[in-house]
N, C-alpha and C. Protein backbone atom coordinates (compact mmCIF):
# COMPACT_ATOMS: atom_id res chain seq x y z
N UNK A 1 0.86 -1.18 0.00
CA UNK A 1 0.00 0.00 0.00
C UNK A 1 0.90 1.23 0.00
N UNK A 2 0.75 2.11 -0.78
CA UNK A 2 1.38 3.20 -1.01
C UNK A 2 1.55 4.34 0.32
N UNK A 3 2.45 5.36 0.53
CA UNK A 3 2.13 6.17 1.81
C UNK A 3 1.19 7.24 1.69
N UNK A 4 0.20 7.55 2.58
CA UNK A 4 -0.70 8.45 1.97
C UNK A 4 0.24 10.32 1.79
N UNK A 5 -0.23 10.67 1.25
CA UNK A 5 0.75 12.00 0.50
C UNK A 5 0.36 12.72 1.58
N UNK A 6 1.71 13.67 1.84
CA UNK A 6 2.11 14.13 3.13
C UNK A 6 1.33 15.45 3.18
N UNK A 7 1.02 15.72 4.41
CA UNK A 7 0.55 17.21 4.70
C UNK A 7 1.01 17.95 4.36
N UNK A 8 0.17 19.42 3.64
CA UNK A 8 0.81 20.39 3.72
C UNK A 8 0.95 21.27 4.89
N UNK A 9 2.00 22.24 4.40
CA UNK A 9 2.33 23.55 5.61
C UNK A 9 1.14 23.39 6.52
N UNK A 10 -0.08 24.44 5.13
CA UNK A 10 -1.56 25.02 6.36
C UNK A 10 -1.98 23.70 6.98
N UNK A 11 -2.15 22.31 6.21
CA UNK A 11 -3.01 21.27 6.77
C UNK A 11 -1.82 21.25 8.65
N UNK A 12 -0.61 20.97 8.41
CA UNK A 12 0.25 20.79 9.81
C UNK A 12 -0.25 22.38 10.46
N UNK A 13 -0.35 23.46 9.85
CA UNK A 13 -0.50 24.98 10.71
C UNK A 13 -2.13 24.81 11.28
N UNK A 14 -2.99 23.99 10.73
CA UNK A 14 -4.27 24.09 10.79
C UNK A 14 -4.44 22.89 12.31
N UNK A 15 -3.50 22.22 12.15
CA UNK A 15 -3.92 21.00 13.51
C UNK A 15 -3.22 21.30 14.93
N UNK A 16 -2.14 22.11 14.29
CA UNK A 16 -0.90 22.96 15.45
C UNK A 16 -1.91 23.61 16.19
N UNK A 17 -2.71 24.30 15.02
CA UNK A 17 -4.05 25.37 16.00
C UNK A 17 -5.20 24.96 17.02
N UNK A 18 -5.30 23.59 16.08
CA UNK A 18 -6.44 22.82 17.12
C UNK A 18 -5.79 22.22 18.20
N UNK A 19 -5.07 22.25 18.24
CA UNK A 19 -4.46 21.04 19.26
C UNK A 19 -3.99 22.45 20.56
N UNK A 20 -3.75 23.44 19.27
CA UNK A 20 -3.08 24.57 20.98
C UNK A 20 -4.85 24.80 21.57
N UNK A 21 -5.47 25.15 20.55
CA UNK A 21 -6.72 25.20 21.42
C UNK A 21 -6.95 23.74 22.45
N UNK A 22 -6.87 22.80 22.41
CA UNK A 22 -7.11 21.85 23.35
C UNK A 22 -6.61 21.93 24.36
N UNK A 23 -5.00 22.32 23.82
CA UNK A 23 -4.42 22.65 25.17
C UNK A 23 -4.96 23.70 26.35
N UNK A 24 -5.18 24.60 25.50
CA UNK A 24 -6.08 25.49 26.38
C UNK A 24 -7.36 25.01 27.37
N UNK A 25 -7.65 24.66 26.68
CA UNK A 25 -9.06 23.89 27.34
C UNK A 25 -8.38 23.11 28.61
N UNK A 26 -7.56 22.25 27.84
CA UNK A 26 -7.59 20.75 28.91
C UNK A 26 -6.73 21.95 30.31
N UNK A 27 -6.03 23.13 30.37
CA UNK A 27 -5.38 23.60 31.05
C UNK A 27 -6.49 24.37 32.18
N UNK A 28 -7.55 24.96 31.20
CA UNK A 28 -8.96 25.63 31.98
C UNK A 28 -9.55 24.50 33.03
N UNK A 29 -9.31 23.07 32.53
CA UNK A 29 -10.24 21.67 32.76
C UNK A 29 -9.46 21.45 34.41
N UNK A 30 -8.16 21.51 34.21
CA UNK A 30 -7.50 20.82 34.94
C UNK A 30 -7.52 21.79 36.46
N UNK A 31 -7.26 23.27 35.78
CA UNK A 31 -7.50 23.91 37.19
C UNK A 31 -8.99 24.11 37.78
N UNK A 32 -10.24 23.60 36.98
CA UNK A 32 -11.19 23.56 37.57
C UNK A 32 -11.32 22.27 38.37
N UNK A 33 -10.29 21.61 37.74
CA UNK A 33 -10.43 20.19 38.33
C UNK A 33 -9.51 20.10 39.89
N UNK A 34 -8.37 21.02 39.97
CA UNK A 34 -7.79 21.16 41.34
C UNK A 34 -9.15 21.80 42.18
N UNK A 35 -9.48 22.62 41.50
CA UNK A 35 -10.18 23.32 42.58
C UNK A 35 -11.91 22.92 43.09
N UNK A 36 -11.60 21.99 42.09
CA UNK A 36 -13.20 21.07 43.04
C UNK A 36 -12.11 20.11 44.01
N UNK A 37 -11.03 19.22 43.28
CA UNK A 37 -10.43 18.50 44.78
C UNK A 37 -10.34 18.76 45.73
N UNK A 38 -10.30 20.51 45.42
CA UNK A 38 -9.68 21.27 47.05
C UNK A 38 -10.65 21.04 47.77
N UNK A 39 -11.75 21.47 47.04
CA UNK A 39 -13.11 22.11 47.83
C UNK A 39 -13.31 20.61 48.78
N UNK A 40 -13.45 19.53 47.61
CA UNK A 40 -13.95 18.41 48.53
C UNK A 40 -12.93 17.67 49.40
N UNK A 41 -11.72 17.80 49.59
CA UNK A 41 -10.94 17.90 50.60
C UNK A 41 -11.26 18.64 51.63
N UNK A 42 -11.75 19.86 51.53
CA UNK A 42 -12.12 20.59 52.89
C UNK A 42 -13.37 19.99 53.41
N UNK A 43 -14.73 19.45 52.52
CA UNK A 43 -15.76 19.37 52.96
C UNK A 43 -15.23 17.63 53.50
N UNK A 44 -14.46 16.93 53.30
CA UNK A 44 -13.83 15.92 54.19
C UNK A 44 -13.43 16.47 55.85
N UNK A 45 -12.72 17.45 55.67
CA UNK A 45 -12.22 17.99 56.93
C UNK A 45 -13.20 18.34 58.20
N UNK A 46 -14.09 19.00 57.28
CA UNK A 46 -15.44 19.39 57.72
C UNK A 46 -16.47 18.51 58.33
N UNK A 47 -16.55 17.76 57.73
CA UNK A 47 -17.74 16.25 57.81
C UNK A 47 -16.74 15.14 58.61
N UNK A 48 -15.31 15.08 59.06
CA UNK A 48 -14.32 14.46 60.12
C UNK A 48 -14.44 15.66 61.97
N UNK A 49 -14.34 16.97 61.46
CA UNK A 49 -14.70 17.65 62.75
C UNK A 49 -16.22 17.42 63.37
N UNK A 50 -17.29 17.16 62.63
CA UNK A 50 -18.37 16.72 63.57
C UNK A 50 -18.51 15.56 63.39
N UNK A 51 -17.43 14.75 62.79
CA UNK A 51 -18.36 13.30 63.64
C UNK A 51 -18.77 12.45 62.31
N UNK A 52 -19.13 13.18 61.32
CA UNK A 52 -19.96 12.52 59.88
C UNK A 52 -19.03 11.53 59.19
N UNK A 53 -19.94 10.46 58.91
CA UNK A 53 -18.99 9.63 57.83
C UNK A 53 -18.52 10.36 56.85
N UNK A 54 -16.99 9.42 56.19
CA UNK A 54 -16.76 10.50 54.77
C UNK A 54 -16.16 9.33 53.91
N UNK A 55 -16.99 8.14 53.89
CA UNK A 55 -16.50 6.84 53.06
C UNK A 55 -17.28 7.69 51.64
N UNK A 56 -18.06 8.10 51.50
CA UNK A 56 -18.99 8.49 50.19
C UNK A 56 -17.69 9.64 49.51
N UNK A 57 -17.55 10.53 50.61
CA UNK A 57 -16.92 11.87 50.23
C UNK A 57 -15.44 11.73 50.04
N UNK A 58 -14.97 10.61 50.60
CA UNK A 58 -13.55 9.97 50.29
C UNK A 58 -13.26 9.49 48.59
N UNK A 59 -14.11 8.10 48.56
CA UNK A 59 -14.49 7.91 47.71
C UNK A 59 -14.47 9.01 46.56
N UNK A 60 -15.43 9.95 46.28
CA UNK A 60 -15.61 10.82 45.33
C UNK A 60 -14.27 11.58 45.36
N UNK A 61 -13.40 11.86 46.82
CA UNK A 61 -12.10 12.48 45.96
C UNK A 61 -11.17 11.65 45.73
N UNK A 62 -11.03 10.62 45.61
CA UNK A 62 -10.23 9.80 44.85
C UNK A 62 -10.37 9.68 43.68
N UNK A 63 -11.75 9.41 43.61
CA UNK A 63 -12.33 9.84 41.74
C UNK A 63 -11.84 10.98 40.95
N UNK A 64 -11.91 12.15 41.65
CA UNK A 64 -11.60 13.52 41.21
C UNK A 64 -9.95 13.28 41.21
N UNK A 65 -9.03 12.92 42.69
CA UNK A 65 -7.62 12.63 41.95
C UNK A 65 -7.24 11.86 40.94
N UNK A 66 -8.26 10.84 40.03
CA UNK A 66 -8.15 9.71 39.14
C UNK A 66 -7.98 10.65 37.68
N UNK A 67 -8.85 11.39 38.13
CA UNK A 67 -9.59 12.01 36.89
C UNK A 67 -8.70 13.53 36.16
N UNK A 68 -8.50 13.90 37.10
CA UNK A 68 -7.16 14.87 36.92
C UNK A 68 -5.91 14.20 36.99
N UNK A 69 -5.24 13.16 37.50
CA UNK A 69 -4.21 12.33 36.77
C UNK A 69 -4.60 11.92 35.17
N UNK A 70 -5.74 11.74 34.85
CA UNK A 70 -5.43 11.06 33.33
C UNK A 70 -5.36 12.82 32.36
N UNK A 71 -6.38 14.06 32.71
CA UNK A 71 -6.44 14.90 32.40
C UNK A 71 -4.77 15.17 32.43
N UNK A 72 -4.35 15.29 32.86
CA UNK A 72 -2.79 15.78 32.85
C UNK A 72 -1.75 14.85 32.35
N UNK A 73 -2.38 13.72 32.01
CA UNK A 73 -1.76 12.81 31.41
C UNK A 73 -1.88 13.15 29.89
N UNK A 74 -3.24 13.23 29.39
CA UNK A 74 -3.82 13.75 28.44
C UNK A 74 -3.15 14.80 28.13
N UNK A 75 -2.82 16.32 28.72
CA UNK A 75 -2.74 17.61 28.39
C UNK A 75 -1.39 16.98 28.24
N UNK A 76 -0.38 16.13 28.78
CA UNK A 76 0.99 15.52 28.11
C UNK A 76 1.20 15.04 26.97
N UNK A 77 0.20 14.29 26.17
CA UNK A 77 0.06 14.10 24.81
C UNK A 77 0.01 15.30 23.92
N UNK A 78 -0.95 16.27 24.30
CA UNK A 78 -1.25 17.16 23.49
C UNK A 78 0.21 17.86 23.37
N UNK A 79 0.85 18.12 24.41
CA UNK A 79 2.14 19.24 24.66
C UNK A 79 3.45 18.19 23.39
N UNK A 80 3.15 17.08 23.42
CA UNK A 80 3.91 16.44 22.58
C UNK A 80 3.51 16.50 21.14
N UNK A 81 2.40 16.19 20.57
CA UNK A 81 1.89 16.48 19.79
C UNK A 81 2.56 17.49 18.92
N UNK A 82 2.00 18.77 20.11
CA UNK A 82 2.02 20.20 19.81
C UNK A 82 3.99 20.14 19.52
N UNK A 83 4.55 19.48 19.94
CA UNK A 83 6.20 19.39 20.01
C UNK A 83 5.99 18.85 18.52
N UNK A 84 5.77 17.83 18.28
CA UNK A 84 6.10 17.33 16.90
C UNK A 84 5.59 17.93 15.67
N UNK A 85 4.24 18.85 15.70
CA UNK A 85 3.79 19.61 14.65
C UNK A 85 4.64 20.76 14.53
N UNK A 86 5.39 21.37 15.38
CA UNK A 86 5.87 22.73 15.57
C UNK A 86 7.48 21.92 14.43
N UNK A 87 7.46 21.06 15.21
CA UNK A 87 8.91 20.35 15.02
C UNK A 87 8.50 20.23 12.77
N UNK A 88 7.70 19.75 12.62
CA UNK A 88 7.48 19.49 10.78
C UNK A 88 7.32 20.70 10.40
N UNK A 89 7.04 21.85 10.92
CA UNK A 89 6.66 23.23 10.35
C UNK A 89 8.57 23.84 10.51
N UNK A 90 8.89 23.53 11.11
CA UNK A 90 10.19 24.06 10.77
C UNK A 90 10.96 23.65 10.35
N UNK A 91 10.77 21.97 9.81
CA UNK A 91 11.50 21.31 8.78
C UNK A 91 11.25 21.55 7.43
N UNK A 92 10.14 22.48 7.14
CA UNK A 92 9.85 22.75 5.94
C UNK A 92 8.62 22.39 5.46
């Protein structure tokens, strides 16, 4: 099977763009995503000073640390990505 015919410039300048936009995003994602952990870290703290179970509220921030590990795992692809498109636009 033949190689499919290579991108041009705009097609590599056109995905460089989408991908920085993602980055953006996944960067908006991730600090909304610290800052719900925080929150429900405190409402742990909170619900341990009187007494309240926090197997539910534990639970859910482990989820939220799961979930922002792959998010930042993710926003690591993109930053590579974004490395290798930058990298063909200046090879010509």
């Amino acid at each position: 099977m033949p190689n499919p015919a290579p991108y041009s410039r705009e097609q590599i300048a056109a995905e460089r763009y989408f991908e920085e936009t993602q980055l953006r995003k996944a960067d908006t994602d991730i600090l909304a995503g610290r800052a719900r952990l925080l929150n429900q870290e405190r409402l742990i703290l909170e619900l341990r000073g009187t007494g309240t179970p926090t197997g539910e509220a534990e639970r859910f921030a482990a989820l939220l640390r799961e979930t922002l590990a792959e998010w930042e795992r993710h926003r690591g692809l993109i930053v590579e990505r974004l490395d290798h498109l930058s990298a063909r636009l200046e090879q010509g």
